[in-house]
N, C-alpha and C. Protein backbone atom coordinates (compact mmCIF):
# COMPACT_ATOMS: atom_id res chain seq x y z
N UNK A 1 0.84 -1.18 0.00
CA UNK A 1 0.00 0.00 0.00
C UNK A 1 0.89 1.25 0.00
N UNK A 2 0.87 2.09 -1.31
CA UNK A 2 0.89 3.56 -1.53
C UNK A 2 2.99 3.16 -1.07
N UNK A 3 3.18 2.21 -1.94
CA UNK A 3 4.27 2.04 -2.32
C UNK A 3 4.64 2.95 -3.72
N UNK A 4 3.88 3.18 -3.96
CA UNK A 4 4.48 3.89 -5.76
C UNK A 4 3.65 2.97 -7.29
N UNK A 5 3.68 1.23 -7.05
CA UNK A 5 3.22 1.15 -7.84
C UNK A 5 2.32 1.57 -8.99
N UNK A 6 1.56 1.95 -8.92
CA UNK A 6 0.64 2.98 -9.66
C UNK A 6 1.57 3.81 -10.69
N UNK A 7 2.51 4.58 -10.15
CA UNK A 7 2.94 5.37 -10.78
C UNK A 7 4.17 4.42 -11.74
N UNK A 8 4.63 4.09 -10.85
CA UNK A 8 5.99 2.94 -12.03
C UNK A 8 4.64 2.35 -13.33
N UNK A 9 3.40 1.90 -13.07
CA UNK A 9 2.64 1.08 -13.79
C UNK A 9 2.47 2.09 -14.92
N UNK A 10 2.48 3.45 -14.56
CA UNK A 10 2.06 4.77 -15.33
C UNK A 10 3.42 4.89 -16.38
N UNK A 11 4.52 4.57 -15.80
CA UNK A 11 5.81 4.54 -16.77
C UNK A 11 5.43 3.91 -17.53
N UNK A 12 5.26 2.29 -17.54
CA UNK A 12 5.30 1.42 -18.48
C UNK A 12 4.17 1.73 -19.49
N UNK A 13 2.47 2.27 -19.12
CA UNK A 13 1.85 2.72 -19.80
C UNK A 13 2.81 3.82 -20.86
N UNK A 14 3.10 4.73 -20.53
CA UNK A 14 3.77 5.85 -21.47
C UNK A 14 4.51 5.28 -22.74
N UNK A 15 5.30 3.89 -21.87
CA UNK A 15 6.09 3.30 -23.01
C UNK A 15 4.93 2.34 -24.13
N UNK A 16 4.17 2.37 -23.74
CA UNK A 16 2.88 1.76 -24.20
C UNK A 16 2.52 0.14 -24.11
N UNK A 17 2.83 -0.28 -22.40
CA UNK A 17 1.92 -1.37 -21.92
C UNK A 17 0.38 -1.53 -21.81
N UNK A 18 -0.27 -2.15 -21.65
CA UNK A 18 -1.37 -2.34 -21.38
C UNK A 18 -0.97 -2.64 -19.82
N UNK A 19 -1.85 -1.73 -18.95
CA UNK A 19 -1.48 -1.65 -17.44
C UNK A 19 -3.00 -2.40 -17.30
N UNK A 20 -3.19 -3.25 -16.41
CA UNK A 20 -4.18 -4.02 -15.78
C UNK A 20 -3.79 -3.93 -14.02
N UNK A 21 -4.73 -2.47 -13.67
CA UNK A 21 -4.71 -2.24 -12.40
C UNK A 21 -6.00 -3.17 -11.71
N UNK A 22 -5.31 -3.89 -10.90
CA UNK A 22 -6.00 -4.87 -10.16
C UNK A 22 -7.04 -4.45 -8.90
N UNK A 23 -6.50 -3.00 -8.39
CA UNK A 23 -7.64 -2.72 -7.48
C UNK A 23 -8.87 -2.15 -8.44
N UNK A 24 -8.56 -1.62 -9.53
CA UNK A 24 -10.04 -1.07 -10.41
C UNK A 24 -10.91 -2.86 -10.81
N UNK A 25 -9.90 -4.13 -10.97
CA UNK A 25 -10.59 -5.17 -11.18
C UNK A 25 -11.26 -5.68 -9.79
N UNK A 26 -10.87 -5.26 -8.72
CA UNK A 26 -11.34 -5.45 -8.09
C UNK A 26 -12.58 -4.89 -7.25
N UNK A 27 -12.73 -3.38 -7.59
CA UNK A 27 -14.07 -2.64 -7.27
C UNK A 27 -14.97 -3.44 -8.43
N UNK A 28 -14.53 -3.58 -9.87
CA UNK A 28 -15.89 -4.10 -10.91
C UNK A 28 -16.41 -5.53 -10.44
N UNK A 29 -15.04 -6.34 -9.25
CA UNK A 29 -15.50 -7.81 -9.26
C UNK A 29 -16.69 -7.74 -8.03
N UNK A 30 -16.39 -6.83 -7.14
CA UNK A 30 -17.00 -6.25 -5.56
C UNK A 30 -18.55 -5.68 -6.23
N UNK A 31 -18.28 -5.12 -7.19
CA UNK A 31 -19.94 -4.39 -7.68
C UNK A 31 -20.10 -5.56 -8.75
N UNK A 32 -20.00 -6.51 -9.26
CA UNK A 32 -20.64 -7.91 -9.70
C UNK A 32 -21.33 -8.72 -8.72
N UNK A 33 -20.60 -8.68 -7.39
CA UNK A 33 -20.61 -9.99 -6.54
C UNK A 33 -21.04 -9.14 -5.29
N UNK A 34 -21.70 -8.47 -5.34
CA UNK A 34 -22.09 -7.12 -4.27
C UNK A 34 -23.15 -7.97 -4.21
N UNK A 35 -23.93 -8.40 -4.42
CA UNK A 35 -25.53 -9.49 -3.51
C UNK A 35 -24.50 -10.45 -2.37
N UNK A 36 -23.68 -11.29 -3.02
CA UNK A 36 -23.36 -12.42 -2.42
C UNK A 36 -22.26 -11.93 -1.23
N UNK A 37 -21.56 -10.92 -1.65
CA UNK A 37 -20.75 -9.96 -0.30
C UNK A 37 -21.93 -9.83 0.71
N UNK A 38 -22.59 -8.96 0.66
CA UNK A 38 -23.63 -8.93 1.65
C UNK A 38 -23.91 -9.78 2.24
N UNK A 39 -24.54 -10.71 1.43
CA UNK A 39 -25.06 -12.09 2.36
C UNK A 39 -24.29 -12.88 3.61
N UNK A 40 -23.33 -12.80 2.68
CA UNK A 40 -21.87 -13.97 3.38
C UNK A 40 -21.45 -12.85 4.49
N UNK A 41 -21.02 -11.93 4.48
CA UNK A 41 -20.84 -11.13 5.65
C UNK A 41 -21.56 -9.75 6.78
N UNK A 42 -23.19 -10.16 6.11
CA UNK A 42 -24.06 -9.67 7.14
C UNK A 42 -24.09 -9.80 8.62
N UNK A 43 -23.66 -11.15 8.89
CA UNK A 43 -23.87 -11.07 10.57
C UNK A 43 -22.31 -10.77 11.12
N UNK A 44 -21.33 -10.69 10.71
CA UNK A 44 -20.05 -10.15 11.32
C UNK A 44 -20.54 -8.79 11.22
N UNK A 45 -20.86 -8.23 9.93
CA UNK A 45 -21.30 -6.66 10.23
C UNK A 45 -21.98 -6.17 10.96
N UNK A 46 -23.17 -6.83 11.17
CA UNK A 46 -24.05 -6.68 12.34
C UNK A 46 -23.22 -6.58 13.76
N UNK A 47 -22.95 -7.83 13.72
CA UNK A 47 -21.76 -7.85 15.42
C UNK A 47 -20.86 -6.86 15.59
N UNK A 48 -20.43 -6.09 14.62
CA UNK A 48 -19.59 -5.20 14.92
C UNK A 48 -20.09 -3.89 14.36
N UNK A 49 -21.34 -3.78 14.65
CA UNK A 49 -22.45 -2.59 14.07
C UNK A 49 -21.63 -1.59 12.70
N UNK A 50 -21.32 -2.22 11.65
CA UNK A 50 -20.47 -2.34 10.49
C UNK A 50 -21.98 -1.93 9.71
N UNK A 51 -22.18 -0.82 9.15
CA UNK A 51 -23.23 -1.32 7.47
C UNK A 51 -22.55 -0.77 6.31
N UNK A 52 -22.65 -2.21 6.27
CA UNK A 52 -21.91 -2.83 4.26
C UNK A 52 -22.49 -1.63 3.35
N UNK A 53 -24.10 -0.89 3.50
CA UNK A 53 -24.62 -0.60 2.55
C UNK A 53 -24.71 1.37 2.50
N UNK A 54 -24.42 1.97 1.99
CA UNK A 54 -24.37 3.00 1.48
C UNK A 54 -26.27 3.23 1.40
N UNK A 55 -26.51 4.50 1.54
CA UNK A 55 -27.78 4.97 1.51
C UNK A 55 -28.61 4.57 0.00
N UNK A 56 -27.91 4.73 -1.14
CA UNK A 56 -28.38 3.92 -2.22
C UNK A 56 -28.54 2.78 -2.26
N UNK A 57 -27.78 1.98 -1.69
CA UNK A 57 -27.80 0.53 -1.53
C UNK A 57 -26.79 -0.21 -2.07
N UNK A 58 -25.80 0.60 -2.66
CA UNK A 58 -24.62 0.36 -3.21
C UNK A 58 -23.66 -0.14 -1.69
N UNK A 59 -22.59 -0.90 -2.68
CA UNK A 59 -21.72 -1.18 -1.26
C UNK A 59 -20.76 -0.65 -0.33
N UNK A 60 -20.61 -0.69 0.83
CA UNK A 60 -19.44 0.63 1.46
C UNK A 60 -18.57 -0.22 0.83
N UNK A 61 -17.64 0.08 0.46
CA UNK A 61 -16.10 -0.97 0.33
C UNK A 61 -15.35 -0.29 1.45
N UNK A 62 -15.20 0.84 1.96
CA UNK A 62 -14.71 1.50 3.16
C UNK A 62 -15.00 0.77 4.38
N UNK A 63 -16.70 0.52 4.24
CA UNK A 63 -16.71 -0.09 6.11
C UNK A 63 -15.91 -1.56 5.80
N UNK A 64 -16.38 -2.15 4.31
CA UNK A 64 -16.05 -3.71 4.18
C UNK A 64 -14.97 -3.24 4.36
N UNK A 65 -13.71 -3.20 4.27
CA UNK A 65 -12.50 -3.31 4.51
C UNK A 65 -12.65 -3.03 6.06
N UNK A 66 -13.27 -2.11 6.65
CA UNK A 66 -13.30 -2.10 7.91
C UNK A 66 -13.26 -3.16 8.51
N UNK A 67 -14.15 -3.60 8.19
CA UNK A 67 -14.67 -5.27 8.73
C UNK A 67 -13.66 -6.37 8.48
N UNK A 68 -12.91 -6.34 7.06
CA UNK A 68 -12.57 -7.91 6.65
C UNK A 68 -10.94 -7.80 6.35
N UNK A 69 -10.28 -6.28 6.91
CA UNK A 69 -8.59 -6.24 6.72
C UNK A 69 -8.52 -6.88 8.17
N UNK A 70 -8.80 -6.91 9.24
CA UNK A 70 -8.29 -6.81 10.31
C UNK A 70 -8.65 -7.95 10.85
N UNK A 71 -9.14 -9.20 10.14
CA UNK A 71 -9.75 -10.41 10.41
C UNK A 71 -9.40 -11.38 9.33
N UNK A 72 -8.13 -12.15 9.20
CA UNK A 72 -7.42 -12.51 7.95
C UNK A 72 -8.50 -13.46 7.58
N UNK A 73 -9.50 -14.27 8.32
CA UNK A 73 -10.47 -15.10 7.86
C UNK A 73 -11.77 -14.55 7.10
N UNK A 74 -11.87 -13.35 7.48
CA UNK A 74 -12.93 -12.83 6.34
C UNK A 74 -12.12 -12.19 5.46
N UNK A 75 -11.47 -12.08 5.08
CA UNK A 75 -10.04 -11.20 3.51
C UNK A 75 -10.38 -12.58 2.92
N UNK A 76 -10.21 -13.76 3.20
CA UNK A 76 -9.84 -15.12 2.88
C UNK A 76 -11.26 -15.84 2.26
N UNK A 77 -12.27 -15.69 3.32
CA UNK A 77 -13.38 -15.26 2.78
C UNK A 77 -14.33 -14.57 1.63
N UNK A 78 -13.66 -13.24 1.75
CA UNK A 78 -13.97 -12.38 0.62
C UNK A 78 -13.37 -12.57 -1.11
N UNK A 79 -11.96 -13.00 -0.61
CA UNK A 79 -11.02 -13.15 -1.86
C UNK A 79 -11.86 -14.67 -2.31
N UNK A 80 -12.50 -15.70 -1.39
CA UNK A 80 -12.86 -16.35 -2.71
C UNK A 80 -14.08 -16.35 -3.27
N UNK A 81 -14.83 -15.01 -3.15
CA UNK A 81 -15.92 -14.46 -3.96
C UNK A 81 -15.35 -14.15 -4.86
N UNK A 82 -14.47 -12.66 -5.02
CA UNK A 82 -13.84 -11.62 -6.12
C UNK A 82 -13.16 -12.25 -6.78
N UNK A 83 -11.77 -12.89 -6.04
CA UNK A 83 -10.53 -13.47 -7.30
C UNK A 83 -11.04 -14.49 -8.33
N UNK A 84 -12.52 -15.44 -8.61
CA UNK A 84 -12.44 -16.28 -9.42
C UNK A 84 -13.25 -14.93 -10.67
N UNK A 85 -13.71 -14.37 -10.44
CA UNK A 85 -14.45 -12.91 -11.00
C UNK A 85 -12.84 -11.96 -12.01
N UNK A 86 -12.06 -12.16 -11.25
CA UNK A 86 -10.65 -11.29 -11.44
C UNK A 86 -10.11 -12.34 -11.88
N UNK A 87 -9.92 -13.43 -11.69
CA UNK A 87 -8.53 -14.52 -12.85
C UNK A 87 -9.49 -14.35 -14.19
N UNK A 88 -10.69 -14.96 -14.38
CA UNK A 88 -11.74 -14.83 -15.67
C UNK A 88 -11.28 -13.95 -16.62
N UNK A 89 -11.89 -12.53 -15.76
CA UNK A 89 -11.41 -11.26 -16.53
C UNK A 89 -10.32 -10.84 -17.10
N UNK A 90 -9.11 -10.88 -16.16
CA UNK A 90 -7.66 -11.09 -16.71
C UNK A 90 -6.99 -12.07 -17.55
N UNK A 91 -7.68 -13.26 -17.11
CA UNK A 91 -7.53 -13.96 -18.54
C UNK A 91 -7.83 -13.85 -19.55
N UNK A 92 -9.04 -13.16 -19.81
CA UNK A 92 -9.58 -13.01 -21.21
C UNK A 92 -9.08 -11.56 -21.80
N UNK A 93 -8.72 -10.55 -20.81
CA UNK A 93 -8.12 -9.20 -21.61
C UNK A 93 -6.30 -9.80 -21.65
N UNK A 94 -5.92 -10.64 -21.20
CA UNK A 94 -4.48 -11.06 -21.90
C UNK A 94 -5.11 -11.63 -23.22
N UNK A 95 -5.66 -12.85 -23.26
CA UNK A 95 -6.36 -13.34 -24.35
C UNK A 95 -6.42 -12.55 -25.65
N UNK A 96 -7.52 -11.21 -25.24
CA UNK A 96 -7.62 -10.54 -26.20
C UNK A 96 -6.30 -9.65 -26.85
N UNK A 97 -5.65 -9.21 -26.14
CA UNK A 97 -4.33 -8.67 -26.17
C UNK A 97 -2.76 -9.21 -26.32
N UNK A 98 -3.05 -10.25 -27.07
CA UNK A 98 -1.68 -11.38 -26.81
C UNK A 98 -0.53 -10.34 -26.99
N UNK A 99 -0.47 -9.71 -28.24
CA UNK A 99 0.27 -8.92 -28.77
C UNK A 99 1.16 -8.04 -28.20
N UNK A 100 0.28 -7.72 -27.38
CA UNK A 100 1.25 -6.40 -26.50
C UNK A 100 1.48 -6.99 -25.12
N UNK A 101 2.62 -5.74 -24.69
CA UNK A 101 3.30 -6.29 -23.24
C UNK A 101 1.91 -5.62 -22.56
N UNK A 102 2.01 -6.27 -21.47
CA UNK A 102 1.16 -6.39 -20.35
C UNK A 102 1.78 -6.78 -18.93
N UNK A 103 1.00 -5.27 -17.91
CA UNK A 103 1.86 -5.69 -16.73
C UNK A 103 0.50 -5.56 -16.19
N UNK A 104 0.46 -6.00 -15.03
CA UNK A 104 -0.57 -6.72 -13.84
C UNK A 104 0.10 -5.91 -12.61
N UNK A 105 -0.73 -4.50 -12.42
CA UNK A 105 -0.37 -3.55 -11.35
C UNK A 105 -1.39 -4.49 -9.98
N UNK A 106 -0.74 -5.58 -9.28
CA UNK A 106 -1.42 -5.62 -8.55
C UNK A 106 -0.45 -6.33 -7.26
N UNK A 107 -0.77 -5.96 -5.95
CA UNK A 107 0.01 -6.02 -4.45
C UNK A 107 0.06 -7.45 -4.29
N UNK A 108 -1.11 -8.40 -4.12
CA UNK A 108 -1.28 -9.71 -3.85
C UNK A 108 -1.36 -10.79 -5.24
N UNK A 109 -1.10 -10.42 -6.00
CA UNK A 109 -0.92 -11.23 -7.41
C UNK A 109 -0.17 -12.73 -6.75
N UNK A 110 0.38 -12.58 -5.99
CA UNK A 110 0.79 -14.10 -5.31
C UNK A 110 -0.70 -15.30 -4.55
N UNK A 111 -1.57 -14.32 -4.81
CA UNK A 111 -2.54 -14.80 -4.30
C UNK A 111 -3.91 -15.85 -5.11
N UNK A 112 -3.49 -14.97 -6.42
CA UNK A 112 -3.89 -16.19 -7.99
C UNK A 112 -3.15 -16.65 -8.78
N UNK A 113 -2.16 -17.98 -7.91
CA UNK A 113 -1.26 -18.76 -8.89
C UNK A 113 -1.37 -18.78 -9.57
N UNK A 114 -2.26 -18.68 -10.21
CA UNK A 114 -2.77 -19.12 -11.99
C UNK A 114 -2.64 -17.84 -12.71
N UNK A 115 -2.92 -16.86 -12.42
CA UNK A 115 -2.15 -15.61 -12.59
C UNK A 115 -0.56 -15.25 -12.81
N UNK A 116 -0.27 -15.39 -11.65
CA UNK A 116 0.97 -15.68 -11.21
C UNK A 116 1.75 -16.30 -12.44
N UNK A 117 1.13 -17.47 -12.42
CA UNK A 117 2.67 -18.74 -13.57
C UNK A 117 2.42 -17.65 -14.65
N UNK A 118 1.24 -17.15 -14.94
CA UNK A 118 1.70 -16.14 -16.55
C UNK A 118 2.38 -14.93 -16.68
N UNK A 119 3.41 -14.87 -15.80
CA UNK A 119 4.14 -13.79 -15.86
C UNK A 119 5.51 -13.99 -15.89
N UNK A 120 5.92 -13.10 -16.49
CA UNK A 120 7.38 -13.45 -17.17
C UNK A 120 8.56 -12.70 -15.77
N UNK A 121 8.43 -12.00 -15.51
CA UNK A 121 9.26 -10.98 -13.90
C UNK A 121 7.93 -10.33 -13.29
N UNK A 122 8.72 -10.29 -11.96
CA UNK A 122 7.60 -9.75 -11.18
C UNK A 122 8.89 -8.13 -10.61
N UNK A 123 8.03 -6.72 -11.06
CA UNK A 123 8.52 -5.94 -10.47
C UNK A 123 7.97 -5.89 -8.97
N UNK A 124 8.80 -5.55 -8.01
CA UNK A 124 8.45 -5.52 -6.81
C UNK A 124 8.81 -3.83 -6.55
N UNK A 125 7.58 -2.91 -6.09
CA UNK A 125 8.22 -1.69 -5.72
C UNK A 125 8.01 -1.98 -3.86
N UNK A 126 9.27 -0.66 -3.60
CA UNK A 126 9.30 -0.41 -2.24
C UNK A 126 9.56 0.72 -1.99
N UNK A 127 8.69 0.93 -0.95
CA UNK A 127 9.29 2.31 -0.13
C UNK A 127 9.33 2.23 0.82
N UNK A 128 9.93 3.41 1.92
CA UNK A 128 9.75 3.75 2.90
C UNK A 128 8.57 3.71 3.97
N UNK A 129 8.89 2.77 5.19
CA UNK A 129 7.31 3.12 6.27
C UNK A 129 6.59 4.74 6.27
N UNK A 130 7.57 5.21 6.05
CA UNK A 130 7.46 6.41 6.68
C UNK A 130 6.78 7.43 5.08
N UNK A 131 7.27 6.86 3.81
CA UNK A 131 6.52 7.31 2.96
C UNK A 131 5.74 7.28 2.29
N UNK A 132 5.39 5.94 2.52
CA UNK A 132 3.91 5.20 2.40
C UNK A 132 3.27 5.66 3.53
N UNK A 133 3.51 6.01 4.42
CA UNK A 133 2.29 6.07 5.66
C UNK A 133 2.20 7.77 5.09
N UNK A 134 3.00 8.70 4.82
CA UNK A 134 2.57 9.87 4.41
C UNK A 134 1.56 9.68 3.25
N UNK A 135 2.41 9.02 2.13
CA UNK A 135 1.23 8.99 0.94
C UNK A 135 -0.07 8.13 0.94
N UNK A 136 -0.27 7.33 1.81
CA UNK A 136 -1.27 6.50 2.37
C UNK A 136 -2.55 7.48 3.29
N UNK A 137 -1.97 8.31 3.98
CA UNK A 137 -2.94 9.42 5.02
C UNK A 137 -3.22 10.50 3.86
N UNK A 138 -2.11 10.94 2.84
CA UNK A 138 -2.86 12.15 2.40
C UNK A 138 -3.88 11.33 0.64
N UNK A 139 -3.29 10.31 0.68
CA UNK A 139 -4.10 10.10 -0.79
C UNK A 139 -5.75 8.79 -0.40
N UNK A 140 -5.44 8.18 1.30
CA UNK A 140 -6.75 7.00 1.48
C UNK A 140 -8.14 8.18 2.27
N UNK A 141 -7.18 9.11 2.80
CA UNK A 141 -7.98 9.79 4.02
C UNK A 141 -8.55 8.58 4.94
N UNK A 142 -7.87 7.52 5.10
CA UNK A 142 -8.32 6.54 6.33
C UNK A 142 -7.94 6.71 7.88
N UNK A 143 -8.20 6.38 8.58
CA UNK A 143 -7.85 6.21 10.01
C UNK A 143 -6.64 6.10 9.95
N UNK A 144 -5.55 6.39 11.08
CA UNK A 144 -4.59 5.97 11.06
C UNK A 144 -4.39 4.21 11.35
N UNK A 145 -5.11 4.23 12.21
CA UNK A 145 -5.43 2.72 13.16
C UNK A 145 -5.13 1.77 11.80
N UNK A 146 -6.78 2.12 10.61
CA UNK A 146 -6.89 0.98 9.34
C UNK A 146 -6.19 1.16 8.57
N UNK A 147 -5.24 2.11 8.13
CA UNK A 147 -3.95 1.88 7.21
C UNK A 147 -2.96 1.49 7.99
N UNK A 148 -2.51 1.28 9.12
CA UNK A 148 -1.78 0.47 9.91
C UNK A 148 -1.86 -1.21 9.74
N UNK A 149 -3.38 -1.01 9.54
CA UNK A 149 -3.79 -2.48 9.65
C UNK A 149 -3.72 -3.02 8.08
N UNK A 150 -3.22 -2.26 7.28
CA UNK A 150 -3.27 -2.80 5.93
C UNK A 150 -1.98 -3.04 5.86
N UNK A 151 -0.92 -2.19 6.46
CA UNK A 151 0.26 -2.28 6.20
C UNK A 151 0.80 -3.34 7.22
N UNK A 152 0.16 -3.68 8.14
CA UNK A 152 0.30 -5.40 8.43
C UNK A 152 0.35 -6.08 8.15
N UNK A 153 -0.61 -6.23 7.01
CA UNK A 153 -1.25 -7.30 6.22
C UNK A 153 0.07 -7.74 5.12
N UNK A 154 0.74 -6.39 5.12
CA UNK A 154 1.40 -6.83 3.60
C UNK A 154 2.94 -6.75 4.48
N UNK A 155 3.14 -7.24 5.18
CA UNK A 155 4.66 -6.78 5.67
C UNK A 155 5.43 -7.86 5.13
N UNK A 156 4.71 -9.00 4.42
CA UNK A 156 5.66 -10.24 4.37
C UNK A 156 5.82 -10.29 2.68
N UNK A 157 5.47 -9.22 2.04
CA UNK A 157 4.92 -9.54 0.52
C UNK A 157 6.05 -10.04 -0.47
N UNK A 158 8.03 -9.22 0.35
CA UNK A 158 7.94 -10.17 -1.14
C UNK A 158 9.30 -11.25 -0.81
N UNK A 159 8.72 -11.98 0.53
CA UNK A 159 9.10 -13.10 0.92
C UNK A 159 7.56 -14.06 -0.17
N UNK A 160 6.63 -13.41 0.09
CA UNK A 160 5.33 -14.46 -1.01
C UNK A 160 5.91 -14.09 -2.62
N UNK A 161 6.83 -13.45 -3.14
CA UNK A 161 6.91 -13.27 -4.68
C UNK A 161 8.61 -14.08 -4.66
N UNK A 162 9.38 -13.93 -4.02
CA UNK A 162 10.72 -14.63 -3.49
C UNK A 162 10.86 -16.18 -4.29
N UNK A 163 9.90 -16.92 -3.61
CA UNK A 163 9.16 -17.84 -3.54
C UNK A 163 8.66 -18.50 -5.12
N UNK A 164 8.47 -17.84 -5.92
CA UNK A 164 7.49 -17.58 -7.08
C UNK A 164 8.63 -18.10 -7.91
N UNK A 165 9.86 -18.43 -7.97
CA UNK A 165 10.43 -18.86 -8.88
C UNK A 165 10.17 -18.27 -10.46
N UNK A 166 9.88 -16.79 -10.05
CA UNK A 166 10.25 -15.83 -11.31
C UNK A 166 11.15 -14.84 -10.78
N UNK A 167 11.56 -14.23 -12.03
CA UNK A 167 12.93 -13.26 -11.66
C UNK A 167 12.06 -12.40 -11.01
N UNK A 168 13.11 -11.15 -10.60
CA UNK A 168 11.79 -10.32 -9.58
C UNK A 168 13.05 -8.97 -9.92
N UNK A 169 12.26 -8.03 -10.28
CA UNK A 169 13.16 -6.33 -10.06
C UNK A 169 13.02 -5.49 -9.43
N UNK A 170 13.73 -5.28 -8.31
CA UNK A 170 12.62 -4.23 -7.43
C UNK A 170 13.41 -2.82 -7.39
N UNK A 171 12.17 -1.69 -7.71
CA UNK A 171 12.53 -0.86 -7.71
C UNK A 171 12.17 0.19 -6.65
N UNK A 172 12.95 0.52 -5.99
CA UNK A 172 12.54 1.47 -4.56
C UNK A 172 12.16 3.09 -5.05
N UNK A 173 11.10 3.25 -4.65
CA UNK A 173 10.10 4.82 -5.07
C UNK A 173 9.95 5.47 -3.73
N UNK A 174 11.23 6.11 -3.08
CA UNK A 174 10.77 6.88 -2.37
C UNK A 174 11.04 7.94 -2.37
């Protein structure tokens, strides 16, 4: 989180990749699968007087993360609603796109092996605690508490890409 990626992904666009940002696949997979989110995590929300639903009836994704970063069994939960929604999709816009390079702007990509084996290097960006937690407060406007709790989540990330038996380049953005 608010490592830089985005912006390195914005380089490779310029040079003219096809950038496949994974959190935008992931709000379209969250507003597909927005009935069955609800359902599956109504009574944790309840217990922790959490509402999923926005005055339209659309979904908070703000409180949901409230609810399901800080409880690795509902993330675990949630991811296997969205990610079979997100491998589909990404498979079929590589599909359509054989031709051109294609990078996969996404943090947990270790998380859909099948994803994963189709990639040729994995860039790894890094920064600073201290400049991610700046660019994290002025660009999420979250709590301090829940971007703490995100940056928990990912403290081990690229001991999980290490692992991956692809080359890996990491470039530090701070």
């Amino acid at each position: 989180m608010a490592a830089g990626k985005n912006f390195i992904s914005s380089q490779y666009e310029k040079k003219g990749w096809l950038c496949l940002d994974a959190d935008e696949q992931v709000h379209g997979a969250i507003k597909t699968a927005t009935p069955e989110i609800l359902k599956a995590f109504e009574k944790q929300a309840a217990a922790e007087n959490i509402s999923l639903q926005n005055p339209d009836g659309t979904l908070n994704r703000r409180n949901l993360g409230r609810l399901i970063f800080p409880h690795p069994e509902l993330l675990k939960k949630q991811e296997s609603i969205i990610y079979p929604i997100i491998i589909e999709e990404t498979k079929k816009i590589i599909k359509e796109n054989e031709a051109r390079n294609i990078i996969l702007n996404a943090t947990v990509l270790y998380k859909t092996p099948e994803l994963l084996k189709m990639c040729d290097k994995i860039i790894f960006v890094k920064a600073t605690f201290f400049t991610r937690l700046k660019r994290a407060l002025k660009r999420d406007k979250m709590p301090l508490r829940q971007i703490l709790s995100r940056f928990w989540t990912q403290r081990n990330l690229f001991s999980k890409y290490k692992n991956a038996g692809i080359p890996i380049e990491i470039v530090n953005n701070n």
